[in-house]
C-alpha atoms as a PDB file:
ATOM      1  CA  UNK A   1      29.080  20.379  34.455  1.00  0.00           C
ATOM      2  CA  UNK A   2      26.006  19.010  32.597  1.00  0.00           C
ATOM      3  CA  UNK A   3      26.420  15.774  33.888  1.00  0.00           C
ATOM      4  CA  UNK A   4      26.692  17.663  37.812  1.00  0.00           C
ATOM      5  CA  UNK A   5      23.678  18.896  37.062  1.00  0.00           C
ATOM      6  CA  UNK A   6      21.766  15.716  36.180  1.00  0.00           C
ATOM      7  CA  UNK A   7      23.455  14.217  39.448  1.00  0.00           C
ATOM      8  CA  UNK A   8      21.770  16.435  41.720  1.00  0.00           C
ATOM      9  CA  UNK A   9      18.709  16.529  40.157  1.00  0.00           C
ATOM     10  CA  UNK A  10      18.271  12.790  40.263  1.00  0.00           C
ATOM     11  CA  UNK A  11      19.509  12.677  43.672  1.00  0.00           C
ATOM     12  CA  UNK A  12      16.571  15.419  44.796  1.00  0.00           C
ATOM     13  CA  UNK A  13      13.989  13.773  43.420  1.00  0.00           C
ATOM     14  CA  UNK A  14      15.398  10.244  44.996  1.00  0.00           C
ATOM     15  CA  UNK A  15      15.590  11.986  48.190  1.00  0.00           C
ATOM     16  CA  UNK A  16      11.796  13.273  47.854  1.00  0.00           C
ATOM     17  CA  UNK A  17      10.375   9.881  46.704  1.00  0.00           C
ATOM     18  CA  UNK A  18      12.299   8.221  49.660  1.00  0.00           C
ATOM     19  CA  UNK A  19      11.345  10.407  51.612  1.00  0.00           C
ATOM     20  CA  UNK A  20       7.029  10.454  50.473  1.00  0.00           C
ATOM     21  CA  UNK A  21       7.398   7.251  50.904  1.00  0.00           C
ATOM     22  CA  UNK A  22       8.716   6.892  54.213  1.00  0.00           C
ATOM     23  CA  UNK A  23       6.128   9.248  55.082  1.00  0.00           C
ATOM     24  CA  UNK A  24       3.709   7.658  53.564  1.00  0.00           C
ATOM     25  CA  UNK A  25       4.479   4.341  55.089  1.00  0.00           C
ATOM     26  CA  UNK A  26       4.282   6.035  58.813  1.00  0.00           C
ATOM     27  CA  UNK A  27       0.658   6.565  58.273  1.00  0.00           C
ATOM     28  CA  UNK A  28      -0.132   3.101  57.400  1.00  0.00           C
ATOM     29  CA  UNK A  29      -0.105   3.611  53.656  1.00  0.00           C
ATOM     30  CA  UNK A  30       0.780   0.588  51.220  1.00  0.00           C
ATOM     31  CA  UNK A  31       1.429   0.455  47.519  1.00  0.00           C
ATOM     32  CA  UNK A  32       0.144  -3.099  46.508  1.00  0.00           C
ATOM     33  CA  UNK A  33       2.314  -4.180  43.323  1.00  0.00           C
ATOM     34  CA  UNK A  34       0.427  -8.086  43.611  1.00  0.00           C
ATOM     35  CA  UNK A  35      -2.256  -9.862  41.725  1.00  0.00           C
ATOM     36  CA  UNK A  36      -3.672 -10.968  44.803  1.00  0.00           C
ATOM     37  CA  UNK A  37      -5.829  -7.621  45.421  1.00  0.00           C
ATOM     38  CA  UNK A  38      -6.025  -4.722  43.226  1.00  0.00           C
ATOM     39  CA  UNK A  39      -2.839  -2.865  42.398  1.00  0.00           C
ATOM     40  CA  UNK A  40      -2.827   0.773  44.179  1.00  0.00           C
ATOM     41  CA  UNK A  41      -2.313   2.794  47.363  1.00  0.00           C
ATOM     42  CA  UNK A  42      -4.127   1.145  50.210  1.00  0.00           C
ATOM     43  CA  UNK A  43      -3.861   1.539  53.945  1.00  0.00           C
ATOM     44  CA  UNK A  44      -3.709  -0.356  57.213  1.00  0.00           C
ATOM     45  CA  UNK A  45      -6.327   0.717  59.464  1.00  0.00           C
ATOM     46  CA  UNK A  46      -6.562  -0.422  63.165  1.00  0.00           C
ATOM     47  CA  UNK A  47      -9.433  -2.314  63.508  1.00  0.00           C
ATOM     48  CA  UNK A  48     -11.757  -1.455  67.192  1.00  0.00           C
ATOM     49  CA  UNK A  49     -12.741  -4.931  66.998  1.00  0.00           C
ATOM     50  CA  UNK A  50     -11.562  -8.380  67.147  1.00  0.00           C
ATOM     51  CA  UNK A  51     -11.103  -9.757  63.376  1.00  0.00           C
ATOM     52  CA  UNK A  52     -13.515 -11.654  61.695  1.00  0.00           C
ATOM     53  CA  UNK A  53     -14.683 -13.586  59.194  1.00  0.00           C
ATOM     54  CA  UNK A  54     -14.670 -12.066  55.787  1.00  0.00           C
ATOM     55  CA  UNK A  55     -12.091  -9.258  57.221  1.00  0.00           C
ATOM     56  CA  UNK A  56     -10.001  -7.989  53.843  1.00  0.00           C
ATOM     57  CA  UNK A  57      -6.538  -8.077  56.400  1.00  0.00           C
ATOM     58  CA  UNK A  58      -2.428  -6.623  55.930  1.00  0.00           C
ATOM     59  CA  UNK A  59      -0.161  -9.476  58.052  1.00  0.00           C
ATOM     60  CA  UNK A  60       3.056 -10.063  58.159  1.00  0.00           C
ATOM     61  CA  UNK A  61       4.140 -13.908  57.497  1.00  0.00           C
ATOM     62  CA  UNK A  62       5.678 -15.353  60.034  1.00  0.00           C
ATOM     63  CA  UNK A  63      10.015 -16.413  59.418  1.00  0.00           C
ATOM     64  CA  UNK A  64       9.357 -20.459  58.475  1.00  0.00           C
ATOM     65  CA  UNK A  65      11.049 -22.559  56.269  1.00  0.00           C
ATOM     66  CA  UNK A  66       7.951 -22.303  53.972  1.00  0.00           C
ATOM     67  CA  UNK A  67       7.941 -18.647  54.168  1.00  0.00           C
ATOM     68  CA  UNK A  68      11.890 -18.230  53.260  1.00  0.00           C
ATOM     69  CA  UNK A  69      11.291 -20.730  50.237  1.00  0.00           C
ATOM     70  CA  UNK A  70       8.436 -19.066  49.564  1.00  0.00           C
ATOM     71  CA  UNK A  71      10.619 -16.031  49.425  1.00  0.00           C
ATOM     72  CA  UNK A  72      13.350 -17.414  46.856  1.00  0.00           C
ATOM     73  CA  UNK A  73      10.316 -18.632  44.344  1.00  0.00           C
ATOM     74  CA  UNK A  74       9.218 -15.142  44.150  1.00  0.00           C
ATOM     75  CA  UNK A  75       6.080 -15.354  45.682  1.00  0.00           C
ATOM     76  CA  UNK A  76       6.780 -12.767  48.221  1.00  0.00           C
ATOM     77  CA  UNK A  77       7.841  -9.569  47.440  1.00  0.00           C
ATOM     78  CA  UNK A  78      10.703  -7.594  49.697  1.00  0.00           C
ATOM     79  CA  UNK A  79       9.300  -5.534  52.620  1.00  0.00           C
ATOM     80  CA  UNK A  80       9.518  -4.298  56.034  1.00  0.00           C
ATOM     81  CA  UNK A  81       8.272  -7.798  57.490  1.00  0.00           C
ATOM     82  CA  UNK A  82      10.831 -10.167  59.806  1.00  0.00           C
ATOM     83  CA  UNK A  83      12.784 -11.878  56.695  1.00  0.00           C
ATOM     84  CA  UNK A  84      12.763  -8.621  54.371  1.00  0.00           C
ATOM     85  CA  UNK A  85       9.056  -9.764  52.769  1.00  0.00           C
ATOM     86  CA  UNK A  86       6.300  -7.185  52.453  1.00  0.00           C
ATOM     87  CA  UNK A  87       3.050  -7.812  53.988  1.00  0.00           C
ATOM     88  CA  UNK A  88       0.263  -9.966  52.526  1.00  0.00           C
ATOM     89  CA  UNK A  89      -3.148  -8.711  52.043  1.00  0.00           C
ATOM     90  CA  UNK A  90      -5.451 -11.681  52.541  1.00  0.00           C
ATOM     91  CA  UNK A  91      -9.402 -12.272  53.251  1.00  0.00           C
ATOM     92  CA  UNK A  92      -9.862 -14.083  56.825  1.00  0.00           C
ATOM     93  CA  UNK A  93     -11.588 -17.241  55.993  1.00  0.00           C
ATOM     94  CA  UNK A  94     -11.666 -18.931  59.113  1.00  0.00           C
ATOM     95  CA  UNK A  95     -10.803 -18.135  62.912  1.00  0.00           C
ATOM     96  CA  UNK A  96      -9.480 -20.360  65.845  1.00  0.00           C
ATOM     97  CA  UNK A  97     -11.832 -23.889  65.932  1.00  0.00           C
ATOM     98  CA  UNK A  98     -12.873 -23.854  62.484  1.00  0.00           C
ATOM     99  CA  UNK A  99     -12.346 -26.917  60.556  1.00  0.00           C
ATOM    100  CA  UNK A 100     -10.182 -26.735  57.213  1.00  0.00           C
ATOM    101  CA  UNK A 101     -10.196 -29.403  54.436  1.00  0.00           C
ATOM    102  CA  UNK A 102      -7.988 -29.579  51.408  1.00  0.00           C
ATOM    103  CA  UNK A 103      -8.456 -31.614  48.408  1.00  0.00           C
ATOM    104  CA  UNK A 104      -8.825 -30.293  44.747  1.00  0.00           C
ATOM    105  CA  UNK A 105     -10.224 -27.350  46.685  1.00  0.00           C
ATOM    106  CA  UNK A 106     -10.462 -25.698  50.180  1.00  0.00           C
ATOM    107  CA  UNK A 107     -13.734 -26.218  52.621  1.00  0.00           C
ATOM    108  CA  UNK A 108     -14.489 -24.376  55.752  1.00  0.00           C
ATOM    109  CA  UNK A 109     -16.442 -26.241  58.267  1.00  0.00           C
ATOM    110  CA  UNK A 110     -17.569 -28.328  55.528  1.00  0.00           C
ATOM    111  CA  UNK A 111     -18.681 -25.523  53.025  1.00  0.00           C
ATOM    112  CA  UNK A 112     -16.591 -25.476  49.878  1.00  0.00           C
ATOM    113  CA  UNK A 113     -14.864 -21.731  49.732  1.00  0.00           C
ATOM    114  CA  UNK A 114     -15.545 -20.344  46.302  1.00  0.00           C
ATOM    115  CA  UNK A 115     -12.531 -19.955  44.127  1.00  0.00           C
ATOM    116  CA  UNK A 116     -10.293 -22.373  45.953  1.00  0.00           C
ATOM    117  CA  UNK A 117      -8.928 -24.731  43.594  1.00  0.00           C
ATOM    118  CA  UNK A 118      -5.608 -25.961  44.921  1.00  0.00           C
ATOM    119  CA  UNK A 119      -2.288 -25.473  42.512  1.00  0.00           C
ATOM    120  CA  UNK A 120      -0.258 -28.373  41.760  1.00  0.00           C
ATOM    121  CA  UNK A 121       2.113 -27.076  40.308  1.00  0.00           C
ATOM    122  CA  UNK A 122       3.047 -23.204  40.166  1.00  0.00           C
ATOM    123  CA  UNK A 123       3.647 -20.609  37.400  1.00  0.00           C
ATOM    124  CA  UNK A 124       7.205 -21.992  36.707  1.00  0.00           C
ATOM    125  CA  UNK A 125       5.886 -25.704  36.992  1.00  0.00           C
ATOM    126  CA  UNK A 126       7.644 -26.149  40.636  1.00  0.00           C
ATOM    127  CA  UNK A 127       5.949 -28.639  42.608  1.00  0.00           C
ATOM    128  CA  UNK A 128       3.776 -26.923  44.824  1.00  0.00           C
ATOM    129  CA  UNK A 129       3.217 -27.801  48.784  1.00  0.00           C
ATOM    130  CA  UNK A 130      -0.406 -27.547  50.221  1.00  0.00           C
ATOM    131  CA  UNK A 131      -1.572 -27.340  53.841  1.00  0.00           C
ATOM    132  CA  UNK A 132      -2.847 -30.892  55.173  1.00  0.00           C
ATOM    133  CA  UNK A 133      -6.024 -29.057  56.544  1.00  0.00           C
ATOM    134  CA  UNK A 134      -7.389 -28.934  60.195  1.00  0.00           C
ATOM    135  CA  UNK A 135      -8.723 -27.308  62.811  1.00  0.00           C
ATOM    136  CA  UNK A 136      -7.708 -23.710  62.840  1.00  0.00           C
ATOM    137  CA  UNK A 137      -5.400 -22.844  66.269  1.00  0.00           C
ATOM    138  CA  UNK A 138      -6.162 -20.765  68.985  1.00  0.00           C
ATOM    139  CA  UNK A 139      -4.457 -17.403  68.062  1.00  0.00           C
ATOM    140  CA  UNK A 140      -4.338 -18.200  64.275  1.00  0.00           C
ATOM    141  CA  UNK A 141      -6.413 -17.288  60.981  1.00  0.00           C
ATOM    142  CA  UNK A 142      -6.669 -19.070  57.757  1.00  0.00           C
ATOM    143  CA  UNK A 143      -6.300 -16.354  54.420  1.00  0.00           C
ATOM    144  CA  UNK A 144      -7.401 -16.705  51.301  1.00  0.00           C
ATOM    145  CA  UNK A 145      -7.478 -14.583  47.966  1.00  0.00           C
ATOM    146  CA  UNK A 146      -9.709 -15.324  44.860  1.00  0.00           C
ATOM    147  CA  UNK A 147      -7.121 -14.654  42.446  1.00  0.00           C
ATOM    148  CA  UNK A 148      -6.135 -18.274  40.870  1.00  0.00           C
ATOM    149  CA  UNK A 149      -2.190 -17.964  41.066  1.00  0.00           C
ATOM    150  CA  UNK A 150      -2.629 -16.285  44.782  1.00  0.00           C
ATOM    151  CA  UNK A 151      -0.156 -18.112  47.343  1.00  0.00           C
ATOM    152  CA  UNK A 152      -2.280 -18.154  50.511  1.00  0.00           C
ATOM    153  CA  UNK A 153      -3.212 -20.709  53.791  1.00  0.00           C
ATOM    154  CA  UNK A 154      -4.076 -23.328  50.595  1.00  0.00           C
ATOM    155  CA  UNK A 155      -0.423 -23.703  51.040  1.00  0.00           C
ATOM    156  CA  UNK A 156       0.977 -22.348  54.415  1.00  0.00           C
ATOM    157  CA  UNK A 157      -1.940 -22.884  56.260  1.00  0.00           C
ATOM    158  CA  UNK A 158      -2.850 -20.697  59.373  1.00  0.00           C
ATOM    159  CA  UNK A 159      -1.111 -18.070  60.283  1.00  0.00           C
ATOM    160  CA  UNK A 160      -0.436 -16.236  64.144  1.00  0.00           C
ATOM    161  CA  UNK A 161      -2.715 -13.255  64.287  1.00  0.00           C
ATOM    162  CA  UNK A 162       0.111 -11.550  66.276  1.00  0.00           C
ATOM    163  CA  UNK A 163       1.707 -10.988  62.949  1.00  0.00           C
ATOM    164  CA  UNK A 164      -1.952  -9.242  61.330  1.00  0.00           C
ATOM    165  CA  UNK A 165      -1.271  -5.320  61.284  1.00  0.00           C
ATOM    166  CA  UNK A 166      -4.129  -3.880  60.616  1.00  0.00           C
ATOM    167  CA  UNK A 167      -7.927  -3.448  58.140  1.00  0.00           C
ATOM    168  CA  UNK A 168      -6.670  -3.245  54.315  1.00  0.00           C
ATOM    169  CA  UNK A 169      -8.567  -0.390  52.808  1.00  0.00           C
ATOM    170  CA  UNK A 170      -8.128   0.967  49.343  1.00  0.00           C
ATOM    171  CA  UNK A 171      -7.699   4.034  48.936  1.00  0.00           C
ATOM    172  CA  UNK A 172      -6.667   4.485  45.213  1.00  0.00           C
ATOM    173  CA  UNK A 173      -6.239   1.310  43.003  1.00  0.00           C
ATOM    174  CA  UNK A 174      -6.595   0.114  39.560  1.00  0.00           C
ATOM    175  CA  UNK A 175      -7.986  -3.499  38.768  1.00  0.00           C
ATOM    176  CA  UNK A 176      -7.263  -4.346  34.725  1.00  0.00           C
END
């Protein structure tokens, strides 16, 4: 009977956190379990703008072959994104016609973007893949986060803003 008991008490409070979540996750709000930005409760907020430069952004990677390996290194966590990946939250560093060059670290337009340096190899000591550089595509932004081990357009390089869903705001998060 005991072990009844513990069955349906488990199963409520499963229910209720699936269900807070779902909730949750109707209105836009994300729990951020990556390095790349603090880890917390944030939400996607619809911009009533076009997005710019310096925009903190949630967007949903696009279904490559970079994106699926990037999936089976870990990189990407699971999610409600096309291929089962959660959504990145990334700082638009450059919009359509901006030039992008990659060496040991990233420029915009000739300016060197701070905290940049390009990985070699990652965590595991994989070979990593970088972007070539160029001029970012009509319809595309190139992301970037300051945290060092942060896989971003250093490495995919731009991505559609079709897939962008909204502002990233925090709204309670805790940075170590």
């Amino acid at each position: 009977m005991k072990r009844l008991v513990w069955f349906y008490r488990i199963s409520s409070v499963s229910l209720f956190t699936l269900g807070l979540i779902v909730l949750l996750g109707g209105q836009g709000f994300r729990i951020n379990l990556t390095p790349s930005e603090p880890l917390g409760l944030w939400r996607i907020v619809r911009p009533d703008r076009p997005i710019l430069v310096g925009d903190l952004i949630f967007i949903c990677p696009p279904e490559t072959a970079a994106m699926r390996e990037a999936r089976v290194r870990g990189y990407l966590r699971f999610g409600l994104c096309a291929g089962w990946v959660a959504p990145l939250i990334k700082t638009v560093v450059a919009t359509p016609g901006q030039a992008i060059e990659i060496a040991d670290d990233v420029s915009v337009d000739g300016r060197p973007l701070p905290q940049s340096l390009v990985a070699r190899l990652d965590g595991q000591r994989r070979e990593m893949v970088h972007y070539d550089g160029g001029v970012v595509p009509p319809g595309a932004v190139f992301l970037h986060s300051e945290f060092p081990g942060s896989f971003d357009s250093r490495y995919f390089g731009p991505l559609p803003m079709d897939g962008i869903l909204g502002l990233a705001r925090e709204v309670w998060t805790y940075a170590p």
